[in-house]
Protein backbone atom coordinates (compact mmCIF):
# COMPACT_ATOMS: atom_id res chain seq x y z
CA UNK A 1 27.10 -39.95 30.48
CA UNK A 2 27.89 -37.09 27.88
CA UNK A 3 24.27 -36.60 26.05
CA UNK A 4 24.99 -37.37 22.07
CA UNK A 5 25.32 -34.55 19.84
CA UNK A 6 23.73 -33.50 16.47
CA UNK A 7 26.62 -34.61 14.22
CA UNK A 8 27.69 -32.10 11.35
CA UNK A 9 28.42 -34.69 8.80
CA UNK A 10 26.90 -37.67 6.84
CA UNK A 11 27.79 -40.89 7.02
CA UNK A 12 28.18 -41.89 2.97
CA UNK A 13 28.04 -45.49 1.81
CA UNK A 14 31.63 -46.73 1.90
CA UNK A 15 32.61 -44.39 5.07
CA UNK A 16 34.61 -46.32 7.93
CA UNK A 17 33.85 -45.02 11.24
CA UNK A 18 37.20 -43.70 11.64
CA UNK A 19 36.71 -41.34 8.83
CA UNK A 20 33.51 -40.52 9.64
CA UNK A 21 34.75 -39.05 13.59
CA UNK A 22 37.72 -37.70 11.49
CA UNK A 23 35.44 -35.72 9.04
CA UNK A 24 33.04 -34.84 12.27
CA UNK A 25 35.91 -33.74 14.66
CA UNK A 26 37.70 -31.48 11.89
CA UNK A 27 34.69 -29.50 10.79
CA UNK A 28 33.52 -29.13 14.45
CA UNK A 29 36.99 -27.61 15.03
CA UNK A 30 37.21 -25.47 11.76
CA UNK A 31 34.19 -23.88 12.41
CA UNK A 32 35.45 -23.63 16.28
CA UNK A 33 32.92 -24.89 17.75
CA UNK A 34 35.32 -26.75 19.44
CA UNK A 35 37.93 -23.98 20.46
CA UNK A 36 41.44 -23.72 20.31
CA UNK A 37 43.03 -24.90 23.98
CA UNK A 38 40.24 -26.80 24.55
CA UNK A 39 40.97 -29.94 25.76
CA UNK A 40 39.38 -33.29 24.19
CA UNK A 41 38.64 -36.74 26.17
CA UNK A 42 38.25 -40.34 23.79
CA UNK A 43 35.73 -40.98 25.93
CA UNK A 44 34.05 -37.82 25.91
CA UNK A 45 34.11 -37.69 22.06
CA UNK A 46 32.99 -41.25 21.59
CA UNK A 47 30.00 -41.00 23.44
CA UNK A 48 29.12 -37.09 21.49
CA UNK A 49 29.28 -39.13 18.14
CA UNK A 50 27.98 -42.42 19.78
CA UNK A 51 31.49 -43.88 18.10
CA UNK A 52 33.69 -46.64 19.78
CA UNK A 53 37.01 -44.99 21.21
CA UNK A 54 39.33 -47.29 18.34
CA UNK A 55 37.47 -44.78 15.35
CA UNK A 56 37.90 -42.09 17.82
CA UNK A 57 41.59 -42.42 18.42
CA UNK A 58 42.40 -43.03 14.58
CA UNK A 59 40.83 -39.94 13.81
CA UNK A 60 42.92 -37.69 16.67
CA UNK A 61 45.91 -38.97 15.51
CA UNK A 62 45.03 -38.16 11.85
CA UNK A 63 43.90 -34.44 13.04
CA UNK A 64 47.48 -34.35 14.49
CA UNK A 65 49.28 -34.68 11.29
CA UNK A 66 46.96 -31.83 10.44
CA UNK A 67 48.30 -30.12 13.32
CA UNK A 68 44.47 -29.31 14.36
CA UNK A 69 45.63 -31.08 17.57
CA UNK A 70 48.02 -32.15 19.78
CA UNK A 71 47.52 -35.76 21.54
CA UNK A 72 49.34 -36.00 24.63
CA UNK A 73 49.15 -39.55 26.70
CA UNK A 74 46.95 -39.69 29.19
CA UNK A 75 45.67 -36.68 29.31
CA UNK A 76 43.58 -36.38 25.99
CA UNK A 77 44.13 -34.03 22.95
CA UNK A 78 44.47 -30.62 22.81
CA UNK A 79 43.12 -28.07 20.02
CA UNK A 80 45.89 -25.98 18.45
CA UNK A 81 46.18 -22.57 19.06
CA UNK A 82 45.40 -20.12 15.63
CA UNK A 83 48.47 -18.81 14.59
CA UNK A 84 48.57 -15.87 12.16
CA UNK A 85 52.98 -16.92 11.42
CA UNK A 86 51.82 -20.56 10.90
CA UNK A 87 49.08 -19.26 8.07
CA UNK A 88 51.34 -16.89 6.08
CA UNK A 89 53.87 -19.78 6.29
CA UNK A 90 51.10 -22.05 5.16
CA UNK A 91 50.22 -19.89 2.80
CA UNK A 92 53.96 -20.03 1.46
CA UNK A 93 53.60 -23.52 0.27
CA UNK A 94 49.89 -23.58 -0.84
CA UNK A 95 50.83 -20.59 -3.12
CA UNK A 96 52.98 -22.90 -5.97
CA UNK A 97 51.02 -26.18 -4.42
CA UNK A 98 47.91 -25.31 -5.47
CA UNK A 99 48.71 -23.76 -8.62
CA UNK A 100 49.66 -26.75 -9.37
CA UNK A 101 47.09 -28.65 -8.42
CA UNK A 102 44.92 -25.97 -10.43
CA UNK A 103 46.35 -26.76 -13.79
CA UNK A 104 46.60 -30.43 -12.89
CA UNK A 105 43.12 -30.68 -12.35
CA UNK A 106 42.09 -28.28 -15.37
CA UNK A 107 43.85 -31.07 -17.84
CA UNK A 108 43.40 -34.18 -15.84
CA UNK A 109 40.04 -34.17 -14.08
CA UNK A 110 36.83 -36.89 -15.27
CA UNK A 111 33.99 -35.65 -16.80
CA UNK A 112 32.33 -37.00 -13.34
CA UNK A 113 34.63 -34.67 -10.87
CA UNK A 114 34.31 -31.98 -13.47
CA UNK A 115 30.05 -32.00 -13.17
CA UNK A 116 30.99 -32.54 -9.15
CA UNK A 117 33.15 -28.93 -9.51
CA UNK A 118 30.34 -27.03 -10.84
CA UNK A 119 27.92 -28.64 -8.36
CA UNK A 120 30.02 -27.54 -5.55
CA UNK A 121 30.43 -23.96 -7.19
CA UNK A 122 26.54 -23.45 -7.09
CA UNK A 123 26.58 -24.69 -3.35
CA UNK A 124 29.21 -22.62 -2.38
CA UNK A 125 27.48 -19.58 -3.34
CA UNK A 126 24.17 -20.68 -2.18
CA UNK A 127 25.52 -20.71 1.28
CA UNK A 128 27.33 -17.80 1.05
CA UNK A 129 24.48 -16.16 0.03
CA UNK A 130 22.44 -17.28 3.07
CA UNK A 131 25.44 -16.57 5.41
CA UNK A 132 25.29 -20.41 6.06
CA UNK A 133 29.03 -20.29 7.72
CA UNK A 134 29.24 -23.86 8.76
CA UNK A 135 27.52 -24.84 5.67
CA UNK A 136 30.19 -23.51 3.63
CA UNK A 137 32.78 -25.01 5.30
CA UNK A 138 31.22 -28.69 4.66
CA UNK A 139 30.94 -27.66 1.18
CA UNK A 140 34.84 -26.59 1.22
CA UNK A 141 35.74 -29.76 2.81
CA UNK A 142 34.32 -31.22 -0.19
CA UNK A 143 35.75 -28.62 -2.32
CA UNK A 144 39.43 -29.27 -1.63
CA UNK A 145 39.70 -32.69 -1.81
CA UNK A 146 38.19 -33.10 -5.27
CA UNK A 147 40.74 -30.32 -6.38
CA UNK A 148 43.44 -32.14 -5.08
CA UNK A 149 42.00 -35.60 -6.12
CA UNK A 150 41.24 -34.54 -9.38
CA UNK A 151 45.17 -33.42 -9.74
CA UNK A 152 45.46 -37.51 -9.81
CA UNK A 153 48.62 -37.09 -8.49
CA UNK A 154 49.36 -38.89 -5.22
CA UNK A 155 52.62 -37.04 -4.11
CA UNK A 156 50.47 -33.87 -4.41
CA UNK A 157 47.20 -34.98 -2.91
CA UNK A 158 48.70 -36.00 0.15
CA UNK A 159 50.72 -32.57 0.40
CA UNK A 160 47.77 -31.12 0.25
CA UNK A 161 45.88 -32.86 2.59
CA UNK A 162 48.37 -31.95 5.22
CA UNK A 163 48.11 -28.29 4.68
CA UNK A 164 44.36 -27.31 4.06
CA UNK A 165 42.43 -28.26 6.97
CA UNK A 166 44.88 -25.69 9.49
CA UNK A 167 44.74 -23.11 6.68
CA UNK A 168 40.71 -23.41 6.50
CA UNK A 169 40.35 -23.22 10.06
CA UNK A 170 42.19 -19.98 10.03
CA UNK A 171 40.04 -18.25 7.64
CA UNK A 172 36.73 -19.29 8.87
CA UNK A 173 38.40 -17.73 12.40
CA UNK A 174 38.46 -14.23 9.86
CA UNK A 175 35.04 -14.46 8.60
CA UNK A 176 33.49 -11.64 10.35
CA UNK A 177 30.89 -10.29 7.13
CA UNK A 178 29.02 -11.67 5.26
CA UNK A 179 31.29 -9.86 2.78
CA UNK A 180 34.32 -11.50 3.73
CA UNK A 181 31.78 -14.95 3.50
CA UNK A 182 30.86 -13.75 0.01
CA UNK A 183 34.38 -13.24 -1.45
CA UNK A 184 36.20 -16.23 -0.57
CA UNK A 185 33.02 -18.60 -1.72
CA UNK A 186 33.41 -16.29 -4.43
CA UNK A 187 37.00 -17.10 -5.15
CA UNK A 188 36.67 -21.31 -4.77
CA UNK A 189 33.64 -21.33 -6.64
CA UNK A 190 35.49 -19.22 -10.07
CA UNK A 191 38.33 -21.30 -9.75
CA UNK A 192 36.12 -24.90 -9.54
CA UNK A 193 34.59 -23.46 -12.45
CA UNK A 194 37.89 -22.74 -14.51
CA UNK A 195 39.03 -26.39 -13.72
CA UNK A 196 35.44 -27.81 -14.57
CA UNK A 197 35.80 -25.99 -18.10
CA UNK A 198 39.51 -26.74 -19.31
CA UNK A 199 40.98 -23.64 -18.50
CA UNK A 200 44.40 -24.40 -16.83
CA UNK A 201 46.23 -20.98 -17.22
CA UNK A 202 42.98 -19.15 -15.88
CA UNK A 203 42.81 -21.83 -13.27
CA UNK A 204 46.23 -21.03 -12.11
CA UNK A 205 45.09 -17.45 -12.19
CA UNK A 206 42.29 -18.08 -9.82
CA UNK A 207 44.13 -20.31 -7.80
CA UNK A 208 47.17 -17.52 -7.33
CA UNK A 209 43.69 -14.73 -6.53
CA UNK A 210 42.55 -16.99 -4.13
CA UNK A 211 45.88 -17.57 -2.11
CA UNK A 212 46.66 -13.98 -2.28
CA UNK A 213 43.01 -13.02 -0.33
CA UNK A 214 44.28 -15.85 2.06
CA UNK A 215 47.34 -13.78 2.63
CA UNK A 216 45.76 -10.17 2.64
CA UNK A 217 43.38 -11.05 5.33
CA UNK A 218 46.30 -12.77 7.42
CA UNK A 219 48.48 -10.27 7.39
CA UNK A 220 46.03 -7.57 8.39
CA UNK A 221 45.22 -10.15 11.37
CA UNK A 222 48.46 -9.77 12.18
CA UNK A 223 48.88 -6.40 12.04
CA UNK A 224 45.65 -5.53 13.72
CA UNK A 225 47.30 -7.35 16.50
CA UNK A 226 50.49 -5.43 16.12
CA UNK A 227 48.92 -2.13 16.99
CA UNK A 228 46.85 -3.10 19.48
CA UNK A 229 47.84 -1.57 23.32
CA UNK A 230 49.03 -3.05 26.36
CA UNK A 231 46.66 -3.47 29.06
């Protein structure tokens, strides 16, 4: 029998189990710790979060509208390959999306999500600052489904959902300083703070900064691998 692993998020009051192995199994594969090609068992993952395979199975099928993998009968799931095409294309959307969602939230957020915003901006660069990778990335989680939450738009929250995780994954797979760390924590945790303080053109402004670091550090992924030789 697999031996149980450490699990990488808490269980909140409210959770199902289903969205508990879905939160779990997406931040294990963001942070690649479980890699892309790799394939995954239901039994395998049940007994590493000590989950029945019916949670398990809901939650593969939601990380395959993600696209974070691809279920195939019989023989398990499969983590998606990183794709520097499928970012910048990703990137396309988020770019007016979240601009949106930016100036959305800026006007239409609670006080409540709005105290929430500035909490995560503190954590964000308290883990950045202690090159706490995976850390940051639980925070992020966090992060983008407030923003989009706090849009209170449904159409928009779900269109989001579909796009962030993949993007997220991709940049974590580019953090190789803690500079690189420091600058996008940077970037969420300014524009969390315009939305938090009722700023919606500079929140659009931070949201468009933030997309366009996305895209710089994409496209010099994909150029890096342009140049590189032959074997």
């Amino acid at each position: 029998m697999t031996k149980q692993q450490k699990t990488l998020v808490s269980s909140e009051p409210g959770m199902s189990l289903a969205e508990h192995a879905y939160q779990e199994l997406q931040l294990r594969i963001i942070t690649l710790q479980l890699k892309p090609g790799v394939m995954l068992s239901e039994k395998t993952l049940s007994e590493d979060l000590g989950l029945g395979r019916s949670p398990v199975r809901e939650a593969l099928q939601k990380l395959e509208r993600e696209q974070l993998v691809e279920v195939h009968s019989r023989r398990g799931a499969r983590v998606t390959e990183l794709d520097v095409l499928t970012q910048l294309n990703l990137l396309e959307v988020r770019r007016s999306l979240d601009v949106l969602a930016a100036k959305a939230s800026a006007v239409r957020a609670s006080e409540d999500e709005r105290l929430l915003m500035l909490q995560y901006a503190a954590q964000l660069r308290a883990a950045a600052g202690n090159q706490q990778n995976t850390d940051v990335m639980r925070v992020l989680m966090k992060v983008h489904a407030l923003e989009a939450s706090a849009a209170h738009n449904r159409v928009l929250l779900a269109s989001l959902e579909l796009l962030q995780p993949l993007s997220r994954r991709f940049w974590y797979s580019r953090v190789q300083s803690a500079d690189t760390l420091l600058k996008g924590a940077d970037l969420h945790a300014r524009l969390l703070e315009s939305i938090a303080h009722r700023q919606p053109d500079q929140a659009a402004a931070n949201a468009l900064e933030l997309i366009d670091y996305l895209e710089h550090l994409a496209r010099t992924s994909f150029e890096s691998i342009a140049v590189e030789p032959g074997p």
